[in-house]
C-alpha atoms as a PDB file:
ATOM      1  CA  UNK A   1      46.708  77.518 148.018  1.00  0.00           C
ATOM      2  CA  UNK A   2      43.944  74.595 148.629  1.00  0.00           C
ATOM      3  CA  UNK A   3      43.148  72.432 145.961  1.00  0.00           C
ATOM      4  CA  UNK A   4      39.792  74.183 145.127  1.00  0.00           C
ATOM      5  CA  UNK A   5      41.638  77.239 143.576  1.00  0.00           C
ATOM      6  CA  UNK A   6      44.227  74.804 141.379  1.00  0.00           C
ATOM      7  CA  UNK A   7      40.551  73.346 140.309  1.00  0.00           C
ATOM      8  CA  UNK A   8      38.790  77.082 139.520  1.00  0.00           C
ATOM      9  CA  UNK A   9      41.994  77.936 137.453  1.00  0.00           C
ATOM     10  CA  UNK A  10      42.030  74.853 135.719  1.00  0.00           C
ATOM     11  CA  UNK A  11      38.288  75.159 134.597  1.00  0.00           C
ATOM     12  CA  UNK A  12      38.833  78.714 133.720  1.00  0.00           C
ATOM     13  CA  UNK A  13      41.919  78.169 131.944  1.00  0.00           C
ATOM     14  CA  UNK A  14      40.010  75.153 129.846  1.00  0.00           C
ATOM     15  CA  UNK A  15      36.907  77.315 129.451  1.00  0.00           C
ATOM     16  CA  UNK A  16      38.543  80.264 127.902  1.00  0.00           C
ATOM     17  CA  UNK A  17      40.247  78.175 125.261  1.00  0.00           C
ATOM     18  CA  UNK A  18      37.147  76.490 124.937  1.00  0.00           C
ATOM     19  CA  UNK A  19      35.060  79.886 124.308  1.00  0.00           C
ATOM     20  CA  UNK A  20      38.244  81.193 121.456  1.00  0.00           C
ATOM     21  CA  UNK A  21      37.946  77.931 119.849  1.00  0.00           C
ATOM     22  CA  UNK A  22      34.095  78.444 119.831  1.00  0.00           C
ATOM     23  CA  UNK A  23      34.557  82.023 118.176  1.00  0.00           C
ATOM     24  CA  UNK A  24      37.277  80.578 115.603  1.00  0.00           C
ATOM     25  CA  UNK A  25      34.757  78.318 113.999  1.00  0.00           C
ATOM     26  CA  UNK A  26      36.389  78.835 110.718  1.00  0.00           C
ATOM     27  CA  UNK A  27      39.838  77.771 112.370  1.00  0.00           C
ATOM     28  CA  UNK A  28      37.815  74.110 112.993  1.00  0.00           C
ATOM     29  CA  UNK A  29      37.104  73.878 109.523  1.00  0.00           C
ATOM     30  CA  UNK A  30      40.629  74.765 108.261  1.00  0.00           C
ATOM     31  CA  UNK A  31      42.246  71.872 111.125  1.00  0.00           C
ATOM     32  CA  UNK A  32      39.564  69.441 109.187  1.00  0.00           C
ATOM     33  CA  UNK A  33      40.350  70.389 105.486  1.00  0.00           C
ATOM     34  CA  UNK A  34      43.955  69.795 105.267  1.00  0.00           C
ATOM     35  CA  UNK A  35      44.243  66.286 106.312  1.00  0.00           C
ATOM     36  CA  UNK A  36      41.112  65.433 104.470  1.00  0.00           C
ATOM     37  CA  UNK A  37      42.984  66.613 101.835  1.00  0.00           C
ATOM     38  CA  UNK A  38      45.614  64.631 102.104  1.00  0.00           C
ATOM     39  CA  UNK A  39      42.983  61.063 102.790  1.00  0.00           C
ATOM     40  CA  UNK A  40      40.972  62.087  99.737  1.00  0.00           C
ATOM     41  CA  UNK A  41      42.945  63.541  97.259  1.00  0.00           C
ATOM     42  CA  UNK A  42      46.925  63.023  98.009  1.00  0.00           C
ATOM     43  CA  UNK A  43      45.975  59.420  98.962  1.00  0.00           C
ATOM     44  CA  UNK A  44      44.335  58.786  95.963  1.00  0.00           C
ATOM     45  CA  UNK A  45      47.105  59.652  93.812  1.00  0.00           C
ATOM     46  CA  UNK A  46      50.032  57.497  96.232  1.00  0.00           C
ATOM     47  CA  UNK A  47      47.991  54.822  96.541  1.00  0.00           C
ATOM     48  CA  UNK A  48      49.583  52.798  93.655  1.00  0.00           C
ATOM     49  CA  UNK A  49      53.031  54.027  93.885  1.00  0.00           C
ATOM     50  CA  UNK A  50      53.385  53.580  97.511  1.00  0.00           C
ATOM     51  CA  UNK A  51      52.039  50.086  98.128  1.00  0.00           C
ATOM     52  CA  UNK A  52      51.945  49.035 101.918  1.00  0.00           C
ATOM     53  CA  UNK A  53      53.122  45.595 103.042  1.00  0.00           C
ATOM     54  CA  UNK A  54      52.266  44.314 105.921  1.00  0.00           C
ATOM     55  CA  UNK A  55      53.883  46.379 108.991  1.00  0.00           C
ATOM     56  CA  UNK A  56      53.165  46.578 112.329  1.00  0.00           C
ATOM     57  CA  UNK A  57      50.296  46.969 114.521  1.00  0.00           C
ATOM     58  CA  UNK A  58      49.161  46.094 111.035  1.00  0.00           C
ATOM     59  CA  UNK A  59      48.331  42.311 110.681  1.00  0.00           C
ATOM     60  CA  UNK A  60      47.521  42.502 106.565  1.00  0.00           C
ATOM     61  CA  UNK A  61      48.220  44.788 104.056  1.00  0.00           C
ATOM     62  CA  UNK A  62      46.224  47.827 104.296  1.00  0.00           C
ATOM     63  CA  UNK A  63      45.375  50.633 102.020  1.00  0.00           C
ATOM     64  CA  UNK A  64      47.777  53.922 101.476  1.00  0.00           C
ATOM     65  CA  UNK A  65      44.617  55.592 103.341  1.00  0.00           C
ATOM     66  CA  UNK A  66      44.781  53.605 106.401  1.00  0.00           C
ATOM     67  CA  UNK A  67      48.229  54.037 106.605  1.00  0.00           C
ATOM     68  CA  UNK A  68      48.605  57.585 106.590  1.00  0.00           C
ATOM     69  CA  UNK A  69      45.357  58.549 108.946  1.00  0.00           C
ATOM     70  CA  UNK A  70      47.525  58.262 112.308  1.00  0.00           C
ATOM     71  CA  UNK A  71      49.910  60.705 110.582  1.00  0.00           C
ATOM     72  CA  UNK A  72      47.274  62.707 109.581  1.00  0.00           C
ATOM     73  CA  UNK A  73      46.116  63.304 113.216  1.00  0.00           C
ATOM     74  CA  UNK A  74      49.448  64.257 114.166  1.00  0.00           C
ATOM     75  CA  UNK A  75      49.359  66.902 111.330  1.00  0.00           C
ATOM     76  CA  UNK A  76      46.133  68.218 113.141  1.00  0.00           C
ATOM     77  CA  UNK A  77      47.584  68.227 116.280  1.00  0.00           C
ATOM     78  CA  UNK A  78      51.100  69.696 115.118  1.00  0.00           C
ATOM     79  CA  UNK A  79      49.456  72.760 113.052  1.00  0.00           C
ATOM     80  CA  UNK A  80      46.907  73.570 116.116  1.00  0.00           C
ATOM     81  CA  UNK A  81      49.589  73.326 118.514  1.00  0.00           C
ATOM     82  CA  UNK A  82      51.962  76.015 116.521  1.00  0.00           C
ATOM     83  CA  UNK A  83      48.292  77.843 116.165  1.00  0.00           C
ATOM     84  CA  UNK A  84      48.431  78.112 119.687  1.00  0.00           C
ATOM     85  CA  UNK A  85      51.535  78.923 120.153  1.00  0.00           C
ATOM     86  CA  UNK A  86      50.381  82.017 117.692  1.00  0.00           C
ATOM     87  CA  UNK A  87      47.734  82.589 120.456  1.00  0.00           C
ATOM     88  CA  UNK A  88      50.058  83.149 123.104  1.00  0.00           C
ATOM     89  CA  UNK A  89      52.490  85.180 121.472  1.00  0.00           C
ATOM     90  CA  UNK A  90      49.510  87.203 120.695  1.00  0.00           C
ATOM     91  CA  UNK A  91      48.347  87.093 123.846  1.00  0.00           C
ATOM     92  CA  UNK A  92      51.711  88.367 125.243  1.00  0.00           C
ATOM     93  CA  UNK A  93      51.761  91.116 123.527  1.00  0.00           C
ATOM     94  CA  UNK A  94      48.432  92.459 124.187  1.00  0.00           C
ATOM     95  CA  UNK A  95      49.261  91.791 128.022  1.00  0.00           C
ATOM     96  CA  UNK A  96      46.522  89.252 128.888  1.00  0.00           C
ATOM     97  CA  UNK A  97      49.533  86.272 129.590  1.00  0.00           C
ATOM     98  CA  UNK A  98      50.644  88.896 132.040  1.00  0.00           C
ATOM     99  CA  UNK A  99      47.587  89.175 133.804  1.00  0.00           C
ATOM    100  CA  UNK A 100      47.466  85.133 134.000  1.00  0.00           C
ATOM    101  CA  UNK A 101      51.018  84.771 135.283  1.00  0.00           C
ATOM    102  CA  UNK A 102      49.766  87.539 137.472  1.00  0.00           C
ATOM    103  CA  UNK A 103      48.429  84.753 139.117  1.00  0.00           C
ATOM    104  CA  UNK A 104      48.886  83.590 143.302  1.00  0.00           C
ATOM    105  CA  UNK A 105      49.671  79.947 141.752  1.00  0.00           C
ATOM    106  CA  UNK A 106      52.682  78.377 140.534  1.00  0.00           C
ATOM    107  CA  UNK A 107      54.068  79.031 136.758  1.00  0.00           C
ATOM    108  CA  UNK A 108      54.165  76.109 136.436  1.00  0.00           C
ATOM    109  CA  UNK A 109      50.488  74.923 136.330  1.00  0.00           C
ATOM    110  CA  UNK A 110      49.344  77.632 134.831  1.00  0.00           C
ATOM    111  CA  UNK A 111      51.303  77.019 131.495  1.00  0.00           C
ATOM    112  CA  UNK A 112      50.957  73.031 131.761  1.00  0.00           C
ATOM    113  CA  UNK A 113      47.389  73.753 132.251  1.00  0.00           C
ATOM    114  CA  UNK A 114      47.294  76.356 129.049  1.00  0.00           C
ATOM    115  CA  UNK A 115      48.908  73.763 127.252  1.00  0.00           C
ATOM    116  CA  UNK A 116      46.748  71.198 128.227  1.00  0.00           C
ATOM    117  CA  UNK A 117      43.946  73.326 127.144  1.00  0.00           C
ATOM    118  CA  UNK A 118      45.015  73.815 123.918  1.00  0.00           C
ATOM    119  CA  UNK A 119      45.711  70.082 123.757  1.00  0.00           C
ATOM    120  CA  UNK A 120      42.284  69.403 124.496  1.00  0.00           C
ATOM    121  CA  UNK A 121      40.545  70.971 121.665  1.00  0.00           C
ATOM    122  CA  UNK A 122      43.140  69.417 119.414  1.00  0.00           C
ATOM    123  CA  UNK A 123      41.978  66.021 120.237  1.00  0.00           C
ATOM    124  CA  UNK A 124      38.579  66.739 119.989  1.00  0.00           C
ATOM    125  CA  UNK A 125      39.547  67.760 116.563  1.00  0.00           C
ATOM    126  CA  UNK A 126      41.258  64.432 115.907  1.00  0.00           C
ATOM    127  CA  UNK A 127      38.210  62.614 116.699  1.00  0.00           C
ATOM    128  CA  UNK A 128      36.293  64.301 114.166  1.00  0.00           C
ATOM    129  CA  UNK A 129      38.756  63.659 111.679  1.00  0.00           C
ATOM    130  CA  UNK A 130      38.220  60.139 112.543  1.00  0.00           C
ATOM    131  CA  UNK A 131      35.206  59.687 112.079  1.00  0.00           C
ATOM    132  CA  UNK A 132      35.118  61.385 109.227  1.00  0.00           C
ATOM    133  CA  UNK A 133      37.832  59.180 107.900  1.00  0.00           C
ATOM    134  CA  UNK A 134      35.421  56.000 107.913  1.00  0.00           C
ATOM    135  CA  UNK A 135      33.684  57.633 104.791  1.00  0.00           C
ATOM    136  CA  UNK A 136      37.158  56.779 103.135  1.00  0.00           C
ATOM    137  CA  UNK A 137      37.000  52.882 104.193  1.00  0.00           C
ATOM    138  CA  UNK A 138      39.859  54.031 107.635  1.00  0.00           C
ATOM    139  CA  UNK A 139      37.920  51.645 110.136  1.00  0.00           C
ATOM    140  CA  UNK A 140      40.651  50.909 113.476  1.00  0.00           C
ATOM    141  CA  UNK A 141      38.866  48.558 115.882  1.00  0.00           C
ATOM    142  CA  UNK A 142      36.014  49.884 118.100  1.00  0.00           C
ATOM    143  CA  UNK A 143      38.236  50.465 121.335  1.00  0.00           C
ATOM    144  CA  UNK A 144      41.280  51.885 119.293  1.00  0.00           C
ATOM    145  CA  UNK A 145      39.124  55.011 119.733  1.00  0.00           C
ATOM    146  CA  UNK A 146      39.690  55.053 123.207  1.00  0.00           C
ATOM    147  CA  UNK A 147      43.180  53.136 123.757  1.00  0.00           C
ATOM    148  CA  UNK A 148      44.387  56.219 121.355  1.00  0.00           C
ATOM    149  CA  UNK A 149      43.881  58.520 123.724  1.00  0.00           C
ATOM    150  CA  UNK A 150      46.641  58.617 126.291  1.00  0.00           C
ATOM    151  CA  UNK A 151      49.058  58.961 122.955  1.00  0.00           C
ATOM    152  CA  UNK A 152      46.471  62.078 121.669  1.00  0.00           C
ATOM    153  CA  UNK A 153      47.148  63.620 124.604  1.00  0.00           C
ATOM    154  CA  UNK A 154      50.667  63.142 125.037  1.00  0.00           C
ATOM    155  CA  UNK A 155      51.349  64.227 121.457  1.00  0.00           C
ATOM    156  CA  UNK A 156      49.543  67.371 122.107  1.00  0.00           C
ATOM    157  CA  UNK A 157      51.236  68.316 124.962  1.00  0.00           C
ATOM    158  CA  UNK A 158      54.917  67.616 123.644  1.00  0.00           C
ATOM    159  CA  UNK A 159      53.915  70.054 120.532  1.00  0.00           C
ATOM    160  CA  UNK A 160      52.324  72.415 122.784  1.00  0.00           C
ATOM    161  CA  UNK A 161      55.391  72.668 125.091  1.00  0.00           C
ATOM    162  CA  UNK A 162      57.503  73.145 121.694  1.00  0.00           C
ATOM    163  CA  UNK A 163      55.093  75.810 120.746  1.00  0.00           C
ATOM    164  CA  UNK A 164      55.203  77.440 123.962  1.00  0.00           C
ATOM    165  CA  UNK A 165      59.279  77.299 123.702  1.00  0.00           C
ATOM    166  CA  UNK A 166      58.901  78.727 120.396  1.00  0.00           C
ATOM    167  CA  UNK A 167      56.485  81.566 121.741  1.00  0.00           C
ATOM    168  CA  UNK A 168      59.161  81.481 124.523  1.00  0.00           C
ATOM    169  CA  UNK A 169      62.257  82.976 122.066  1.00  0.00           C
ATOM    170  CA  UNK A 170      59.695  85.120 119.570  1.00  0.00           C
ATOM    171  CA  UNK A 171      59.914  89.164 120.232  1.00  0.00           C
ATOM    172  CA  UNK A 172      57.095  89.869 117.333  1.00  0.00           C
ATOM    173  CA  UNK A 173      54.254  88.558 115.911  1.00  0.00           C
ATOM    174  CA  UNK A 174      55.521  89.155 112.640  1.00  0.00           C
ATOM    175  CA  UNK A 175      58.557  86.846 113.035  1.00  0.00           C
ATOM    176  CA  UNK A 176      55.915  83.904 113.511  1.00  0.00           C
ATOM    177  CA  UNK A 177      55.044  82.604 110.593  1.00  0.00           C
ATOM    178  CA  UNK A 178      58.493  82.118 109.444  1.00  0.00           C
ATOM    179  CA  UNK A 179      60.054  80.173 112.357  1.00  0.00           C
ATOM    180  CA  UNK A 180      56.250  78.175 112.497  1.00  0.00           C
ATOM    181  CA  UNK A 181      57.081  77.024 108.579  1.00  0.00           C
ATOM    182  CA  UNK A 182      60.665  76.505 109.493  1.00  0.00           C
ATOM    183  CA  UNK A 183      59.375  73.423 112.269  1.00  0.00           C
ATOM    184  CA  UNK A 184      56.142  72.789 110.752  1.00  0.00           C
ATOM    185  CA  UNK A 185      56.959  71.089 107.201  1.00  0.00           C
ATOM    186  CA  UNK A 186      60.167  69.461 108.269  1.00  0.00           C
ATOM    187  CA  UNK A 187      58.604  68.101 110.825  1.00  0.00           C
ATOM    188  CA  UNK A 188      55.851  66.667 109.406  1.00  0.00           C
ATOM    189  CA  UNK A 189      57.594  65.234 106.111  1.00  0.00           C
ATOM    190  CA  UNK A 190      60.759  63.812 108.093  1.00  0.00           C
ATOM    191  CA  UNK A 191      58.658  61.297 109.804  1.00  0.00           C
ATOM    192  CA  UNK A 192      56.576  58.147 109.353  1.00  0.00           C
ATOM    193  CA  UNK A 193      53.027  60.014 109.041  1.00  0.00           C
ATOM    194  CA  UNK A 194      53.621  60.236 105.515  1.00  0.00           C
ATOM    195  CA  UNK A 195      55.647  56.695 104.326  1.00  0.00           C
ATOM    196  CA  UNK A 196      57.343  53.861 105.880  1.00  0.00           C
ATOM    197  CA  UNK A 197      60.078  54.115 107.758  1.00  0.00           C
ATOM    198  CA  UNK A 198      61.830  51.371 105.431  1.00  0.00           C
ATOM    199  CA  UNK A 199      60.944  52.906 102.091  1.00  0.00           C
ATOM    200  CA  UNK A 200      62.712  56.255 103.418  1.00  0.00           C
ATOM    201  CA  UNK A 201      65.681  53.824 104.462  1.00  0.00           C
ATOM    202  CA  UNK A 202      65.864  51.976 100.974  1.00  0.00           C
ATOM    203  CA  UNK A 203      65.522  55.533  99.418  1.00  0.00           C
ATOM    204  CA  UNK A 204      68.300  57.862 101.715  1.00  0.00           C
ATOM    205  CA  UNK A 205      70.201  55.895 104.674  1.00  0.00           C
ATOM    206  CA  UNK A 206      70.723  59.490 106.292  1.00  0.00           C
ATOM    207  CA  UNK A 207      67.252  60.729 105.688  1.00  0.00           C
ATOM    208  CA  UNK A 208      66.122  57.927 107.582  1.00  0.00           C
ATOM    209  CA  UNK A 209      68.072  58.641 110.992  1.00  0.00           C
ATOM    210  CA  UNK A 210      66.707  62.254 110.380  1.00  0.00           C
ATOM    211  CA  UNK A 211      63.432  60.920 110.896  1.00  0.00           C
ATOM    212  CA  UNK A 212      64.309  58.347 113.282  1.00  0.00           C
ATOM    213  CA  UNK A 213      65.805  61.642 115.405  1.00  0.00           C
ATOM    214  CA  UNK A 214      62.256  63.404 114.892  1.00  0.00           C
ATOM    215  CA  UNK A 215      60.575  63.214 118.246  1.00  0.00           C
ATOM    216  CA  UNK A 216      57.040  63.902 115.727  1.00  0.00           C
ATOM    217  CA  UNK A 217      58.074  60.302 114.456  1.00  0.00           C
ATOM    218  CA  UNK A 218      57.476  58.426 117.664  1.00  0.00           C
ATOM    219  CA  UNK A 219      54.444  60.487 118.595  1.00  0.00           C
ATOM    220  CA  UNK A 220      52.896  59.708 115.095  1.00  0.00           C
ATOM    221  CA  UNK A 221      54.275  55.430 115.998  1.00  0.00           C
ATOM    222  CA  UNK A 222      52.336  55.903 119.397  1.00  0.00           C
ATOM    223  CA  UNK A 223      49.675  56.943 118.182  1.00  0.00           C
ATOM    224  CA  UNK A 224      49.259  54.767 115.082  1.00  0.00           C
ATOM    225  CA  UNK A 225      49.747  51.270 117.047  1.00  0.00           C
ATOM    226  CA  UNK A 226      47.415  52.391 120.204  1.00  0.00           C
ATOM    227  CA  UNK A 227      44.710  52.731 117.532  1.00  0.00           C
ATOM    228  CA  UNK A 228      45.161  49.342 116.610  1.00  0.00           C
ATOM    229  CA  UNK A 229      45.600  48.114 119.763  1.00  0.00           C
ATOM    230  CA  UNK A 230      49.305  47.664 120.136  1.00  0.00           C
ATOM    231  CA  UNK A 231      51.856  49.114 122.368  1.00  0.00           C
ATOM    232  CA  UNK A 232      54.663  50.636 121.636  1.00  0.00           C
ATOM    233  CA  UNK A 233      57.220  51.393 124.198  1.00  0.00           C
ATOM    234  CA  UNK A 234      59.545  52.688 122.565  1.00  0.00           C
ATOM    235  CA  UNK A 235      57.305  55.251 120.914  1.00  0.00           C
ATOM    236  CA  UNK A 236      55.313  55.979 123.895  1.00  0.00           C
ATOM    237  CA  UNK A 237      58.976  56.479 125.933  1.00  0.00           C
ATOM    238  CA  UNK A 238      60.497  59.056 123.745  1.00  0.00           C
ATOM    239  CA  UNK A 239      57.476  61.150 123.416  1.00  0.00           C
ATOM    240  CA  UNK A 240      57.068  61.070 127.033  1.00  0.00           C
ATOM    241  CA  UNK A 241      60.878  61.698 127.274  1.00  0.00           C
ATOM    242  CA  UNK A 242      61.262  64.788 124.890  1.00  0.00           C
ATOM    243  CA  UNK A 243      57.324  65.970 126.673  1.00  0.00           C
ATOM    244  CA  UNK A 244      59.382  66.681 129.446  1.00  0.00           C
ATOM    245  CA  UNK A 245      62.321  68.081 128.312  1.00  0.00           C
ATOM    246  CA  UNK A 246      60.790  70.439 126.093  1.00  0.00           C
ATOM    247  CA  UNK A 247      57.990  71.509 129.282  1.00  0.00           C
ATOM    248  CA  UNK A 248      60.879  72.179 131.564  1.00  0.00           C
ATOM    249  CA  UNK A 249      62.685  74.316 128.947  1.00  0.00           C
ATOM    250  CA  UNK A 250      59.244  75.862 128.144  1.00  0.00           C
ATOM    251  CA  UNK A 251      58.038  77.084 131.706  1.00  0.00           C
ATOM    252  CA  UNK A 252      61.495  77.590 132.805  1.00  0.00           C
ATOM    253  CA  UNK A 253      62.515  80.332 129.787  1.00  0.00           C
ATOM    254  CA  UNK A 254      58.959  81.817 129.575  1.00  0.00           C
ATOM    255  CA  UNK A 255      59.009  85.385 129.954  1.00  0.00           C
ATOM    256  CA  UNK A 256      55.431  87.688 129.545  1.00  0.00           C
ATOM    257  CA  UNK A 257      57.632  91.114 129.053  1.00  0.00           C
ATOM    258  CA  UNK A 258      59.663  89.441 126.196  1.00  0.00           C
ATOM    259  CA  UNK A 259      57.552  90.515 123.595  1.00  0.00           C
ATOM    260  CA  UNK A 260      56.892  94.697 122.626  1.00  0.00           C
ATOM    261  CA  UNK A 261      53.821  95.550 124.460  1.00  0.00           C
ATOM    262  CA  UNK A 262      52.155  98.562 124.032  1.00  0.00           C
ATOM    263  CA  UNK A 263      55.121 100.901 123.091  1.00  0.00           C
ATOM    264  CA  UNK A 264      57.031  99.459 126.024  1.00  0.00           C
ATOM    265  CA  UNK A 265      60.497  98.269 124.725  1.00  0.00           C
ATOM    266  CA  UNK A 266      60.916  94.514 125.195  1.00  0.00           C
ATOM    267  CA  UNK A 267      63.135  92.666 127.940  1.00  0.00           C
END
């Protein structure tokens, strides 16, 4: 295979999840409510009981707002990475990931390319989020916009490949939503998007190494001090680290005939 055809399935890979996304408007607005939910409203209401000191990247004290923004595009890109995860399940049973695994090129790329795909629109979602978020006073510096990127990215394809693993193991559609709340919500509130690592320490000793264990802890780290223009290695290393693990696992176990497909009884 020349490079030209890894290029043509790229592009057609990207354009396709482009085009769904395009036809889901209503799934754009739904990825943009919830966190501004939490920046408007929840925010409001934490701001005086959870005071922020002065943490890093952070060089003064901040506002609960500012503070929870990073985690908030995490949330974005955790709940449209599950959503795609939805997609493909969907898409397996209707027979159309068959057709695309169908294809002359490695497994491989064709699922690190879905993923990146899906991964794409998620950021793009991110970015609107924002900029919306300056309304609200959430003002990183002018190149954090761009220095966040490499952790966007990353962080969307680590919960894409757990999506895709997830997809990997689910025989029905209807089993989704269950295992998708089951990784979703602990996920999100063991972490740092929502509070301080230290609070949760001074609060539970053991709930703390829970979160410290969450791989969605480091992503939300990476991606809060590369929009204030620090680096984290740490953060950046594990995400990278459990990215791959979780990719490898993904492609590896992914099976098109798992699922029930038109009366056919599953592998």
């Amino acid at each position: 295979m020349k490079a030209a055809h890894y290029w043509h399935c790229f592009v057609g890979i990207q354009t396709r999840e482009w085009l769904r996304f395009w036809q889901q408007r209503t799934r754009f607005a739904s990825a943009l409510v919830r966190p501004l939910l939490w920046l408007v409203v929840f925010a409001a209401g934490f701001r005086a009981v959870l005071g922020i000191s002065i943490i890093p990247p952070y060089q003064t004290y901040i506002t609960y707002e500012t503070y929870i923004a990073p985690g908030l595009c995490g949330m974005i890109i955790l709940f449209n990475s599950m959503q795609g995860a939805l997609s493909m399940v969907y898409d397996r049973e209707l027979g159309s990931m068959r057709v695309l695994l169908m294809s002359p090129l490695p497994r491989p790329f064709l699922l690190v390319t879905k993923l990146l795909a899906m991964g794409v629109v998620s950021v793009g979602q991110v970015y609107v989020f924002l900029l919306l978020a300056l309304l609200v006073d959430v003002e990183p510096p002018p190149w954090g916009y761009l220095a966040v990127l490499p952790a966007l990215v990353l962080t969307s394809l680590m919960l894409g490949a757990l999506g895709l693993l997830i997809a990997t193991w689910i025989k029905q559609l209807e089993n989704f939503a269950g295992v998708m709340n089951f990784v979703i919500f602990p996920m999100f509130f063991m972490s740092s998007a929502l509070y301080p690592l230290w609070r949760m320490n001074e609060a539970s000793p053991w709930l703390y190494w829970i979160c410290q264990f969450n791989p969605f802890t480091h992503a939300v780290e990476a991606i809060r001090f590369s929009l204030y223009l620090e680096w984290s290695p740490v953060a950046y290393g594990i995400t990278a680290s459990v990215t791959v693990v979780l990719a490898l696992l993904a492609t590896a176990g992914f099976r098109p005939q798992r699922t029930k497909i038109l009366g056919t009884k599953p592998a």
